[in-house]
C-alpha atoms as a PDB file:
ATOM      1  CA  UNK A   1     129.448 -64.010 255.067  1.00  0.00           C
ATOM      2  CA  UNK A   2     128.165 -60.214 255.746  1.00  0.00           C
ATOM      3  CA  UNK A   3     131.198 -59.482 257.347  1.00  0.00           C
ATOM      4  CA  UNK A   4     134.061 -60.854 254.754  1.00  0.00           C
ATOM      5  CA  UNK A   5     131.893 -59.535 251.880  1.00  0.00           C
ATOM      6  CA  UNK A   6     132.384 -56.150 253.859  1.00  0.00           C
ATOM      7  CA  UNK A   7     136.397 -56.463 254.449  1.00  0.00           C
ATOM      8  CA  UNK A   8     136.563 -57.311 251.246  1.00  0.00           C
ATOM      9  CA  UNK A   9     135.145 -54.307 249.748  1.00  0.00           C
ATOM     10  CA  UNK A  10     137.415 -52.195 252.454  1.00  0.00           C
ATOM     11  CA  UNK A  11     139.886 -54.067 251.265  1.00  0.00           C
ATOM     12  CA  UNK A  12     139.435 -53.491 247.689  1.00  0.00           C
ATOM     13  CA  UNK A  13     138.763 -49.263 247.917  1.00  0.00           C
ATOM     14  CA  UNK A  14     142.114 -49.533 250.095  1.00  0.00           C
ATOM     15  CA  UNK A  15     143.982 -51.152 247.603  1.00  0.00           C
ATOM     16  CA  UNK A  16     143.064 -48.914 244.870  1.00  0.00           C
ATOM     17  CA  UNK A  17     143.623 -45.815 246.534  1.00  0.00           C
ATOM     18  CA  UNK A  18     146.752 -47.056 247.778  1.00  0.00           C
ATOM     19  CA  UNK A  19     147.696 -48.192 243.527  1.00  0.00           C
ATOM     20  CA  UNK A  20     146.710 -44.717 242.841  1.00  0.00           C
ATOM     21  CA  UNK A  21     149.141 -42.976 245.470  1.00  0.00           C
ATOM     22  CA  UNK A  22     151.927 -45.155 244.480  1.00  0.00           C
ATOM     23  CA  UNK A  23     151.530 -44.433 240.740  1.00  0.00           C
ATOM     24  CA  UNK A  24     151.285 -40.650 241.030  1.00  0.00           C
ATOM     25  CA  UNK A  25     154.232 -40.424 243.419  1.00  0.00           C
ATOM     26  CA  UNK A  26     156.406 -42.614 240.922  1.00  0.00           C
ATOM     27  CA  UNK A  27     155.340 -40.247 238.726  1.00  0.00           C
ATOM     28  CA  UNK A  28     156.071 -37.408 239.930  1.00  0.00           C
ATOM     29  CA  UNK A  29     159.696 -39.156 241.149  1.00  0.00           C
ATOM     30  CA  UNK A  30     160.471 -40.067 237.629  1.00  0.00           C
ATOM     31  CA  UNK A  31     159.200 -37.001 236.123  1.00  0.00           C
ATOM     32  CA  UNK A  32     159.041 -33.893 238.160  1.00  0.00           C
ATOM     33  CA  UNK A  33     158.269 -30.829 237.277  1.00  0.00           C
ATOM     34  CA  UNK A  34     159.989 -27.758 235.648  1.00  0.00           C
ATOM     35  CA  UNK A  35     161.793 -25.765 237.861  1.00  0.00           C
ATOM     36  CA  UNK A  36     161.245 -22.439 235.347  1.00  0.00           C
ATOM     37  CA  UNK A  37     163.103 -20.621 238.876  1.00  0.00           C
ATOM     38  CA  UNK A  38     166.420 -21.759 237.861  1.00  0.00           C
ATOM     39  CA  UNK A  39     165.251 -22.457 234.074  1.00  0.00           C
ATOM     40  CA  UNK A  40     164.717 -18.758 233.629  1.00  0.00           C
ATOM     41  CA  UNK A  41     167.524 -17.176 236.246  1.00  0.00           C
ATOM     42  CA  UNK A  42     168.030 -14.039 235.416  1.00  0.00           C
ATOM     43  CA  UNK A  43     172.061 -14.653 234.899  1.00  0.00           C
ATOM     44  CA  UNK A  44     170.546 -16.277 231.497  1.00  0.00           C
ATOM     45  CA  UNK A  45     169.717 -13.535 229.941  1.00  0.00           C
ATOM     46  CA  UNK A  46     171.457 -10.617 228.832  1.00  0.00           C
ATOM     47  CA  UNK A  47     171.696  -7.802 231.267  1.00  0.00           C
ATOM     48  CA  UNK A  48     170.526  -4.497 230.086  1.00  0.00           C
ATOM     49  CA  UNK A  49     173.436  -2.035 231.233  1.00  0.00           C
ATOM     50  CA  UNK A  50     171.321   1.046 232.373  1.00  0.00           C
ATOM     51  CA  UNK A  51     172.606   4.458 230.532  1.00  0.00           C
ATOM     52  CA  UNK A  52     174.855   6.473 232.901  1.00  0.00           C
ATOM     53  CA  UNK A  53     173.347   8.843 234.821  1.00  0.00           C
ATOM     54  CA  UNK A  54     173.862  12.767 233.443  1.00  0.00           C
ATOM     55  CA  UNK A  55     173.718  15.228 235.606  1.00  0.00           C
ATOM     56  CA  UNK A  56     173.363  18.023 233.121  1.00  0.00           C
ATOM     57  CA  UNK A  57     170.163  15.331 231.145  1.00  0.00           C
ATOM     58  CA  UNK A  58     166.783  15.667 231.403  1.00  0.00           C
ATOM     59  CA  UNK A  59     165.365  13.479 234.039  1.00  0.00           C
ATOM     60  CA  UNK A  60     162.338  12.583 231.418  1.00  0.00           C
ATOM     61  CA  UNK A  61     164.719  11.350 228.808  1.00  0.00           C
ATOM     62  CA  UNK A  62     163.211   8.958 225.986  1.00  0.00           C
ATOM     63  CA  UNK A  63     166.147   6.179 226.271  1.00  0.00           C
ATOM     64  CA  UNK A  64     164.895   6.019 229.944  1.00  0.00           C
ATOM     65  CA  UNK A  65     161.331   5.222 229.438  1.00  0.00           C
ATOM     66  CA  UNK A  66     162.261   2.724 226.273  1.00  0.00           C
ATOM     67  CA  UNK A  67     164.525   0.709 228.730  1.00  0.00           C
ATOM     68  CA  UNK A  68     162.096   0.201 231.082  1.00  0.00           C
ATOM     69  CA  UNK A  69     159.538  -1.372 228.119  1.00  0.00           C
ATOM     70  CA  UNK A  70     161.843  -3.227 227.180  1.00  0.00           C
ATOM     71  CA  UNK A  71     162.478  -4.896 231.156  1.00  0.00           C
ATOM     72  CA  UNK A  72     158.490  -5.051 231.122  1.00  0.00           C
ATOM     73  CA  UNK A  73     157.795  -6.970 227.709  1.00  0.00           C
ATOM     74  CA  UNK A  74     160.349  -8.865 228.597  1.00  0.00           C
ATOM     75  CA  UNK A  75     159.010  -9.958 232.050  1.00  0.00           C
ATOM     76  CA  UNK A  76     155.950 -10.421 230.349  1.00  0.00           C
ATOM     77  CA  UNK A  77     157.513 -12.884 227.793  1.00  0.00           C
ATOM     78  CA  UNK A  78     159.436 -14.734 230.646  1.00  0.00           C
ATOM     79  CA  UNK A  79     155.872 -15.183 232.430  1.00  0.00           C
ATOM     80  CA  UNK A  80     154.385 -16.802 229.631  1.00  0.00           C
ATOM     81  CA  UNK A  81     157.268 -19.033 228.220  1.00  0.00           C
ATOM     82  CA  UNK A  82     157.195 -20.465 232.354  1.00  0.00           C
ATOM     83  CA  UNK A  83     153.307 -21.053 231.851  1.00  0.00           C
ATOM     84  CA  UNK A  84     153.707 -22.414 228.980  1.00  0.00           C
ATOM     85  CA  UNK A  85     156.521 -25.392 230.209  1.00  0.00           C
ATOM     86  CA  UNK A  86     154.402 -25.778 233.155  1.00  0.00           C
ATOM     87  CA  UNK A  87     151.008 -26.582 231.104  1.00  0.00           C
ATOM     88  CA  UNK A  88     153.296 -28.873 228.994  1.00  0.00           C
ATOM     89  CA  UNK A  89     154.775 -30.386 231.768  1.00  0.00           C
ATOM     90  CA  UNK A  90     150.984 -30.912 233.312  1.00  0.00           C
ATOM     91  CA  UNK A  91     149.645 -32.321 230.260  1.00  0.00           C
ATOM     92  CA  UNK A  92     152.060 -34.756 229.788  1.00  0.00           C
ATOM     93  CA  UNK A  93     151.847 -35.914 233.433  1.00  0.00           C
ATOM     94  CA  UNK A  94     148.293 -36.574 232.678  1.00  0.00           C
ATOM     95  CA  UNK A  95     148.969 -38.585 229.477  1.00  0.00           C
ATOM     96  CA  UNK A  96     151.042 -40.793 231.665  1.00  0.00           C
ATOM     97  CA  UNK A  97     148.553 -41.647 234.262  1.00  0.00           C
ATOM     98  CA  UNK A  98     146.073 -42.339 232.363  1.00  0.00           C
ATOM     99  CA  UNK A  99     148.176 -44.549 230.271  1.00  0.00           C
ATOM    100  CA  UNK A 100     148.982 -46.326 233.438  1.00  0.00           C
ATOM    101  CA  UNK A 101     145.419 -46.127 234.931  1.00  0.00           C
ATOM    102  CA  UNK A 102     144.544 -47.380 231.693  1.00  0.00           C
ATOM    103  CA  UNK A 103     147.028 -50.753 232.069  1.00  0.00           C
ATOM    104  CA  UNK A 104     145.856 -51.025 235.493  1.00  0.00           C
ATOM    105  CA  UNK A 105     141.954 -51.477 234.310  1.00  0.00           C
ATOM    106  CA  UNK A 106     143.253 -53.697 231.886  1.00  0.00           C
ATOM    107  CA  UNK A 107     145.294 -56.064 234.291  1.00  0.00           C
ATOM    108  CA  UNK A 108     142.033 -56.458 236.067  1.00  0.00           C
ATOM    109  CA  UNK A 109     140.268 -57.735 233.682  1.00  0.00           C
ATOM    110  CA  UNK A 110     143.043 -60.958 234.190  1.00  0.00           C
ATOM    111  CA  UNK A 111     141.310 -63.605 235.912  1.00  0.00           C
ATOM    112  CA  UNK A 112     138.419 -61.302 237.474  1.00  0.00           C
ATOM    113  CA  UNK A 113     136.447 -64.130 238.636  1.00  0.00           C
ATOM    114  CA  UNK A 114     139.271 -66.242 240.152  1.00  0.00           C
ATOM    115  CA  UNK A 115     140.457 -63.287 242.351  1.00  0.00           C
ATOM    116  CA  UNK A 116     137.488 -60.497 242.632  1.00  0.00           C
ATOM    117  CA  UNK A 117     138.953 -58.433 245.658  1.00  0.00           C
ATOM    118  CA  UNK A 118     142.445 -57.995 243.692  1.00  0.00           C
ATOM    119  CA  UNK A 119     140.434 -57.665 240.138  1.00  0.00           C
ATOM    120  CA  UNK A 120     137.860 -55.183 241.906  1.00  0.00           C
ATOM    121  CA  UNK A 121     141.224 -53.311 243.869  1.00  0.00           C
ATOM    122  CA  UNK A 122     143.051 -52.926 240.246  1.00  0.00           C
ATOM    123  CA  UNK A 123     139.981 -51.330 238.684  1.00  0.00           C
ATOM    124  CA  UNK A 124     139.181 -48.660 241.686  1.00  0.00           C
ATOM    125  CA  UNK A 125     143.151 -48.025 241.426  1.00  0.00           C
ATOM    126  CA  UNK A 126     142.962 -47.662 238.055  1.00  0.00           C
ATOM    127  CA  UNK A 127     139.561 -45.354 238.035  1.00  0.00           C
ATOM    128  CA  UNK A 128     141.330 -43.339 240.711  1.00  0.00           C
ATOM    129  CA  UNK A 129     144.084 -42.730 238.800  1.00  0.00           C
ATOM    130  CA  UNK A 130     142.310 -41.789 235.757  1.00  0.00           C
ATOM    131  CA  UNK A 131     140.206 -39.209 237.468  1.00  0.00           C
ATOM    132  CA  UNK A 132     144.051 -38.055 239.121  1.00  0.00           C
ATOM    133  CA  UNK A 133     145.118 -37.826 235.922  1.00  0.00           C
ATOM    134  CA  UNK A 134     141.931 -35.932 234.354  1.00  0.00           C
ATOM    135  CA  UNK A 135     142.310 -33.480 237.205  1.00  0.00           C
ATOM    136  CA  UNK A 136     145.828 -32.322 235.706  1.00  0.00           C
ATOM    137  CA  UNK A 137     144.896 -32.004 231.997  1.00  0.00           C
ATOM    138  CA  UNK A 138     142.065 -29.877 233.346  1.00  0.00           C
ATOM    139  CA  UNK A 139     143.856 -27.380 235.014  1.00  0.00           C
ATOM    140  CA  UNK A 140     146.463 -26.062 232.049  1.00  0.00           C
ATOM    141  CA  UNK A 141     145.649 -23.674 229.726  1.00  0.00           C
ATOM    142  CA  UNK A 142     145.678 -25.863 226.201  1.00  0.00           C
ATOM    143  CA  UNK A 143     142.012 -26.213 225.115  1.00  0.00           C
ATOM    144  CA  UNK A 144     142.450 -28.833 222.345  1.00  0.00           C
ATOM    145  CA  UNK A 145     144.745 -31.319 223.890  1.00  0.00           C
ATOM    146  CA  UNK A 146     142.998 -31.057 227.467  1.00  0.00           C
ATOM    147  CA  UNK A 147     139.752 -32.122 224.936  1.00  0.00           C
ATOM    148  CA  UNK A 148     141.620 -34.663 223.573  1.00  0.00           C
ATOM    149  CA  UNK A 149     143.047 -36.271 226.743  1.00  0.00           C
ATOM    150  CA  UNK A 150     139.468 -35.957 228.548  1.00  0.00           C
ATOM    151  CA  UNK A 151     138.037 -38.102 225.332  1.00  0.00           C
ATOM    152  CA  UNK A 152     140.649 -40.894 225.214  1.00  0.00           C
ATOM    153  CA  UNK A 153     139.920 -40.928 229.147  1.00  0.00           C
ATOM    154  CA  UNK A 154     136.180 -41.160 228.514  1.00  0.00           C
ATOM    155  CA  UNK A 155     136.569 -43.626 226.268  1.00  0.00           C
ATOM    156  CA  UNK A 156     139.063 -45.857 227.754  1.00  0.00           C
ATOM    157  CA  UNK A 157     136.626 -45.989 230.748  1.00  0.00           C
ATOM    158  CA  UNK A 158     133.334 -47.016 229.012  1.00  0.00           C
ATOM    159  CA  UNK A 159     135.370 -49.712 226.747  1.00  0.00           C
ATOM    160  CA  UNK A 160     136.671 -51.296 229.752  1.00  0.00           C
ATOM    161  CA  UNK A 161     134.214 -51.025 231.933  1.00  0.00           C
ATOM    162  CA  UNK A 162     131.627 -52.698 229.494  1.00  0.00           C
ATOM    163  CA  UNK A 163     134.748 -55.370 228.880  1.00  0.00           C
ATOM    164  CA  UNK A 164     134.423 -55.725 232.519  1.00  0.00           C
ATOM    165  CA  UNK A 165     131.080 -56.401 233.713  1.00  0.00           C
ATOM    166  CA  UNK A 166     129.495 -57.539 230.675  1.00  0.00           C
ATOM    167  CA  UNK A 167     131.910 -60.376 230.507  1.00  0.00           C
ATOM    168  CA  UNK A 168     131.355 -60.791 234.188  1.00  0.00           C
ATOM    169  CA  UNK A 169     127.468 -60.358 233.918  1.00  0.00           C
ATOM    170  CA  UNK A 170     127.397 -62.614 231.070  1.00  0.00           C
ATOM    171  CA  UNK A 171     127.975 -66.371 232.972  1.00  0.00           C
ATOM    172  CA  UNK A 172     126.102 -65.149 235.570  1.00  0.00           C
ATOM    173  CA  UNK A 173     122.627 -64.978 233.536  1.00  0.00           C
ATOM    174  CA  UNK A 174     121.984 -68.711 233.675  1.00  0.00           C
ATOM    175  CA  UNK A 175     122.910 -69.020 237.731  1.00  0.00           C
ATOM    176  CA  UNK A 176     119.071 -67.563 238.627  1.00  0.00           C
ATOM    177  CA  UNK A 177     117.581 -70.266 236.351  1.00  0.00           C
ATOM    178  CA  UNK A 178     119.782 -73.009 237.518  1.00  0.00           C
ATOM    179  CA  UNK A 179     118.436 -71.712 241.150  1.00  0.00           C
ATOM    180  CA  UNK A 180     115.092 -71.787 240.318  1.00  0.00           C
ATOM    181  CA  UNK A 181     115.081 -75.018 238.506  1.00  0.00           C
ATOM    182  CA  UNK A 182     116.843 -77.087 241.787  1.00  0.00           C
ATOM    183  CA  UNK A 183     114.529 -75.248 243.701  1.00  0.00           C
ATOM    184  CA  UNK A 184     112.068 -76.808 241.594  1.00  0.00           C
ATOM    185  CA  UNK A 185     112.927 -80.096 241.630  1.00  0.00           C
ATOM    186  CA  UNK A 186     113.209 -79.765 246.054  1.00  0.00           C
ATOM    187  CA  UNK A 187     109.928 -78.848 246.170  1.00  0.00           C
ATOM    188  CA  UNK A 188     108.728 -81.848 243.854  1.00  0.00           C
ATOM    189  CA  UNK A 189     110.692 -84.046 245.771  1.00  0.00           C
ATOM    190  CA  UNK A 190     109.847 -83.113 249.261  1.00  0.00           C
ATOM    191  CA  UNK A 191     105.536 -82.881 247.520  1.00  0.00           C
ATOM    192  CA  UNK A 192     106.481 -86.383 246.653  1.00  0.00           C
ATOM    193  CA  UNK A 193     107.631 -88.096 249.999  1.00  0.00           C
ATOM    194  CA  UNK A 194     104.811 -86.046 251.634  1.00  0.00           C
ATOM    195  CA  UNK A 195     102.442 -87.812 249.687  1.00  0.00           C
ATOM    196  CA  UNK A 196     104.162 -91.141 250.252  1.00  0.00           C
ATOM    197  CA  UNK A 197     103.911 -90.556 253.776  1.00  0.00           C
ATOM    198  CA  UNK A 198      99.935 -89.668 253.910  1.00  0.00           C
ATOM    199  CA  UNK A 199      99.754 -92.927 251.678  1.00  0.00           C
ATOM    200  CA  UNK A 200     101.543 -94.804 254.073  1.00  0.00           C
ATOM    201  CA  UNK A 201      99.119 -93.469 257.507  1.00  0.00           C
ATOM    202  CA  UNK A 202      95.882 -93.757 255.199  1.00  0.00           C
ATOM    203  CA  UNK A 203      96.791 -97.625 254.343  1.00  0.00           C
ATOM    204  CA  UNK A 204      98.241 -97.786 258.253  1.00  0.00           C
ATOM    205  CA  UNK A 205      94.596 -96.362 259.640  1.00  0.00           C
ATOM    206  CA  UNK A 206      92.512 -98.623 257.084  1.00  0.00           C
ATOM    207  CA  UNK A 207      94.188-102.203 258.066  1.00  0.00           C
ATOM    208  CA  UNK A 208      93.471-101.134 261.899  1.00  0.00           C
ATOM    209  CA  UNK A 209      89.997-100.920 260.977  1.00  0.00           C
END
């Protein structure tokens, strides 16, 4: 009994790391992420004709210096519009795991007690994915909806994991007392027959005499 309680726990963390693998490569297959390379090429933009060189100008002429601010707040804007797409794009990635961490948790709690290693893989994949999905929210740079995605994760958690095992600790309150009581009731009968057989040698040694 040791050793299939044991495979089935392998069996369980195996099949929940392998849910959470095959949900974050589907989605990242389904919905990779921005390729701000070719999004931003430079061919997009308008190209800034440099003035001709003069050979009689100045070589510290104004229009000079203004043209290269312009290339540098422009870089500068390019840089932050690809952060930007790329915090978007991370946020929503995260939304979508944890949605589908969130279904997984919930398709465990189908018939828990009819198939625990299944039920038990479902919920590790699905708390694996969560904390997948967590990890990407965390690492963009939008405060309030990484705050909001780390509460609806938090609290998607705690609701099913108190649907989970208080439902499942719930039937199993009685099961000690049931225990207890057969236990009980062995002990009475085995007291009994033990008596019944010291009756039986007492009357045995008294007709002898």
């Amino acid at each position: 009994m040791n050793g299939n309680t044991g495979l089935q726990v392998i069996f369980s963390i195996f099949l929940g790391l392998m849910l959470a693998v095959f949900l974050g490569v589907g989605v990242y297959t389904f919905y990779p992420p921005p390729d701000t390379d070719a999004a931003y090429a430079p061919d997009e933009y308008p190209v800034m004709e440099s003035p001709s060189r003069d050979t009689t100008a100045s070589p510290d002429m104004p229009v000079a210096k203004g043209s290269e601010e312009v290339d540098a707040n422009a870089a500068l804007r390019e840089g932050e519009e690809r952060a930007r797409v790329r915090d978007t794009w991370r946020q929503r990635t995260s939304i979508i795991l944890i949605i589908l961490a969130t279904l997984s948790m919930v398709v465990s709690l189908i018939r828990s007690h009819k198939l625990p290693v299944i039920s038990s893989g479902l919920l590790l994949g699905g708390v694996f994915t969560m904390v997948y999905g967590v990890g990407w929210t965390v690492s963009t740079g939008l405060s309030t909806g990484r705050f909001v995605v780390v509460t609806a994760a938090f609290v998607v958690t705690l609701v099913l994991g108190w649907l989970r095992f208080a439902r499942a600790a719930g039937p199993g309150l009685p099961d000690p007392v049931g225990r207890d009581d057969h236990l009980a009731e062995r002990i009475r009968q085995l007291e009994e027959r033990l008596d019944k057989t010291a009756q039986a040698l007492g009357g045995g040694s008294g007709a002898e005499r």
